[in-house]
N, C-alpha and C. Protein backbone atom coordinates (compact mmCIF):
# COMPACT_ATOMS: atom_id res chain seq x y z
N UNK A 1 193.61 132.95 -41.18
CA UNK A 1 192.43 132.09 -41.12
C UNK A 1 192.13 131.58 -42.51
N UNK A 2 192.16 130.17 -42.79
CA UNK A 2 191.55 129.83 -44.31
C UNK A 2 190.26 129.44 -44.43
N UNK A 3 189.98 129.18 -45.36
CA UNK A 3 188.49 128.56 -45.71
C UNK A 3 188.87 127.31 -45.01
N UNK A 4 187.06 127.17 -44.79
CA UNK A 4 187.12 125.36 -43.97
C UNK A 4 186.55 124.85 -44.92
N UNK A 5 186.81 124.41 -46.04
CA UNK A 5 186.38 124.09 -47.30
C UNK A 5 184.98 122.31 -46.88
N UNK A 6 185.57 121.55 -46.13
CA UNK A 6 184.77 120.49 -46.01
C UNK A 6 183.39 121.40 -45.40
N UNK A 7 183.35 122.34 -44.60
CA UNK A 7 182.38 122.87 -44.01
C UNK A 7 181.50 123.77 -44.79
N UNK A 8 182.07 124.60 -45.61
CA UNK A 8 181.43 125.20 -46.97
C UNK A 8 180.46 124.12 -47.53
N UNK A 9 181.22 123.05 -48.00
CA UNK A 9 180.90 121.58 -49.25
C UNK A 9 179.57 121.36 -48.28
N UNK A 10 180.05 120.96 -46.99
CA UNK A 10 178.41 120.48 -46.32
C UNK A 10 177.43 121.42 -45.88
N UNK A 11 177.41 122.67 -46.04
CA UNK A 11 176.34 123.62 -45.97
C UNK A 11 175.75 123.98 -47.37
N UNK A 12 176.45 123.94 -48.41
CA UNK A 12 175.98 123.36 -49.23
C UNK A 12 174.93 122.45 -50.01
N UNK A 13 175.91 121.55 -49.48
CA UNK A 13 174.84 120.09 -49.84
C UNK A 13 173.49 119.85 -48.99
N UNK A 14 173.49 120.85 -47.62
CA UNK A 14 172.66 120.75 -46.95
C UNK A 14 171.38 121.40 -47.57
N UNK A 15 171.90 122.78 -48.06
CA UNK A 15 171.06 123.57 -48.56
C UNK A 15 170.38 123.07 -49.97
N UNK A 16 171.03 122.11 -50.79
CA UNK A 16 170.62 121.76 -51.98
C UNK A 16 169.21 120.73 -51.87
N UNK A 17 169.77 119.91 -50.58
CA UNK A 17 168.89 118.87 -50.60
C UNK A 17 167.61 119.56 -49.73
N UNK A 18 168.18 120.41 -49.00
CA UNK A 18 166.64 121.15 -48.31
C UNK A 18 165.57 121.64 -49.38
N UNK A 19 166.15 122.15 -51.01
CA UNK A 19 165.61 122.97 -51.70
C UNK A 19 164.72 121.65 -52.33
N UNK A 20 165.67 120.71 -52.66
CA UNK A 20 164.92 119.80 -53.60
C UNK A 20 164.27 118.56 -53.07
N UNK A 21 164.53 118.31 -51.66
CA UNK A 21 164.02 116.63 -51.35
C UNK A 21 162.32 116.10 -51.88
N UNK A 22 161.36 117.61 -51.77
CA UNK A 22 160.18 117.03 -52.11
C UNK A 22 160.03 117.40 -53.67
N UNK A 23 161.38 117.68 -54.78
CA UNK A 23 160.72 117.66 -55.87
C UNK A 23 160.58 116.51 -56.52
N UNK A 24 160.01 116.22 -57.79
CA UNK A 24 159.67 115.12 -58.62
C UNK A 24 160.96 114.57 -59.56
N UNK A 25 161.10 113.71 -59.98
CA UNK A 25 162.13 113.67 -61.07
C UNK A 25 162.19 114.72 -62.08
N UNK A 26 161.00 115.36 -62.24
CA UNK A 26 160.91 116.02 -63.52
C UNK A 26 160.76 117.69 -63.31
N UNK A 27 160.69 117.72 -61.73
CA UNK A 27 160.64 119.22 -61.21
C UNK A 27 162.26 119.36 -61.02
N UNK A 28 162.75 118.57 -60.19
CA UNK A 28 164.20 118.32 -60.06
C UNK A 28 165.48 118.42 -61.20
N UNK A 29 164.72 118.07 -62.15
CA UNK A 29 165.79 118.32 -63.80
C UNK A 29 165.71 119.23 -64.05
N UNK A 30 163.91 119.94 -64.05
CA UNK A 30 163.73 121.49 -64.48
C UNK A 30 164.35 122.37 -63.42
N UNK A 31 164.81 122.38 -62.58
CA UNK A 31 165.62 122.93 -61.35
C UNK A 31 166.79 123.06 -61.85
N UNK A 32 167.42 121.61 -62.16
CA UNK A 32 168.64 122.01 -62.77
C UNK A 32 169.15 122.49 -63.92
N UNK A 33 168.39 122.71 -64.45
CA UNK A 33 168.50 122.80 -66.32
C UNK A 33 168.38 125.01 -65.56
N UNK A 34 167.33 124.95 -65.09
CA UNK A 34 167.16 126.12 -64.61
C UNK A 34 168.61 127.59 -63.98
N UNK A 35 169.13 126.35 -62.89
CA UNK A 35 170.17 126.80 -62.51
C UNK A 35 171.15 126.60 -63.31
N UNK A 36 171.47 125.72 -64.21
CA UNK A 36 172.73 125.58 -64.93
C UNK A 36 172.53 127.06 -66.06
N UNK A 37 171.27 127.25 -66.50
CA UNK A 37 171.21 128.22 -67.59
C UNK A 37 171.47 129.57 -67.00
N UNK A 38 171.02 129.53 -66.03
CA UNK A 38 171.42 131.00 -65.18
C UNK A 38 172.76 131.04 -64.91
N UNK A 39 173.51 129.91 -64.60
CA UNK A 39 175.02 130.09 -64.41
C UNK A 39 175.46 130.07 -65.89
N UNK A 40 175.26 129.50 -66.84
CA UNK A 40 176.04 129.68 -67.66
C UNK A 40 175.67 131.46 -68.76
N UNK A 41 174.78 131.71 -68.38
CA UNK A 41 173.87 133.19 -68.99
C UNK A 41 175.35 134.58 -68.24
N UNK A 42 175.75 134.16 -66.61
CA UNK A 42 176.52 135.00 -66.03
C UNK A 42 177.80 134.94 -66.65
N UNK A 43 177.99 133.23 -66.61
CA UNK A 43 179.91 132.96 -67.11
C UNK A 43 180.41 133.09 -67.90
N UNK A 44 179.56 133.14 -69.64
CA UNK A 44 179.47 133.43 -71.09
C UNK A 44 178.80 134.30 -71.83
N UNK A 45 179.27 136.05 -71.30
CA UNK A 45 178.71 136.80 -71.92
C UNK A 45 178.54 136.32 -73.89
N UNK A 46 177.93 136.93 -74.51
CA UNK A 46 177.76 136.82 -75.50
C UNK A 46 179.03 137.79 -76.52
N UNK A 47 179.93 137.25 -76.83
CA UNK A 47 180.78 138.27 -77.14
C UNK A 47 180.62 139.06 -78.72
N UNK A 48 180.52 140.01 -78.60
CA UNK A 48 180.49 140.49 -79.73
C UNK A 48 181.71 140.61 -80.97
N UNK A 49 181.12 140.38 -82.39
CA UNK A 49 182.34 140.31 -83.14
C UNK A 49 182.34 138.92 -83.63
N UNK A 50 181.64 137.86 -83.10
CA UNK A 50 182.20 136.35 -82.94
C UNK A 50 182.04 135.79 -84.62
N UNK A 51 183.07 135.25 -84.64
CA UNK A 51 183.04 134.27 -85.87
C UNK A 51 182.00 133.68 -86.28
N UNK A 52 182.12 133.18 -87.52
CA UNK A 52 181.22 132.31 -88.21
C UNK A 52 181.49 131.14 -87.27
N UNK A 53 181.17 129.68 -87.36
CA UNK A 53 181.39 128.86 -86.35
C UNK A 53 182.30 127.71 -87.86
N UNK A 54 181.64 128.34 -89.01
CA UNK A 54 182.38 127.49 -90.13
C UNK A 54 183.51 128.57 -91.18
N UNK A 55 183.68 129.54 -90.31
CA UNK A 55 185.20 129.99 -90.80
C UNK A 55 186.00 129.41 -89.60
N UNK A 56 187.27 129.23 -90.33
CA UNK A 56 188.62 128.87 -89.25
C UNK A 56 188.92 130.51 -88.89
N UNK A 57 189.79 130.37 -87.71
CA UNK A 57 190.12 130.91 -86.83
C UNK A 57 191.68 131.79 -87.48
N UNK A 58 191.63 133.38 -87.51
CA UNK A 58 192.54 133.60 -88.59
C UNK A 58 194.08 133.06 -87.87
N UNK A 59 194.75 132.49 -88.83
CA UNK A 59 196.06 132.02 -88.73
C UNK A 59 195.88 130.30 -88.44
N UNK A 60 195.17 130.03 -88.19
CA UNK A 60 194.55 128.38 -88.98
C UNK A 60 194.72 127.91 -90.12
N UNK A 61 195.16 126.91 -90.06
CA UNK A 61 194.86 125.95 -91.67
C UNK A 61 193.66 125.33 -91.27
N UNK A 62 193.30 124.74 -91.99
CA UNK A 62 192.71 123.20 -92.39
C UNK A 62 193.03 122.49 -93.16
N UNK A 63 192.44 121.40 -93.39
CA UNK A 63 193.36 120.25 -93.57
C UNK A 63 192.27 119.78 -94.86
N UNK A 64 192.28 119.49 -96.32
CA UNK A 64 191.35 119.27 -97.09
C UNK A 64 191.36 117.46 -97.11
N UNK A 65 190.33 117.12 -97.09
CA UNK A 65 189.99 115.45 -97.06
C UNK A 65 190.62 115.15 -98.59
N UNK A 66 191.18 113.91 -98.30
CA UNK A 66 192.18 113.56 -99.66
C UNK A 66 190.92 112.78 -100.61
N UNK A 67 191.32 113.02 -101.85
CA UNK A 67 190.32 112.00 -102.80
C UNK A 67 189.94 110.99 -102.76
């Protein structure tokens, strides 16, 4: 038996638009800004150890801007 993937997609979309049809433009962004931060809070633990963001990566060069 596989997934019925078109049938997933439209229970879905059903459920999205049930949640949001009476919000505002501006309740509706805060919805999404909402849910995107909660998904991305699960998908990108915070890893410990992490680099400077302005050291290279060991075994990197860089490349110095010419005169």
């Amino acid at each position: 038996m596989g997934i019925k993937s078109v049938e997933l997609v439209r229970k879905i979309r059903d459920r999205n638009y049930e949640e949001t049809k009476d919000m505002t433009t501006q309740e509706y962004i805060a919805f999404i800004q909402e849910k995107s931060a909660a998904f991305h809070s699960k998908s990108n633990p915070v890893k410990q150890n992490r680099q400077s963001p302005s050291e290279p990566a060991p075994g990197c060069t860089t490349r110095q801007k010419a005169a």
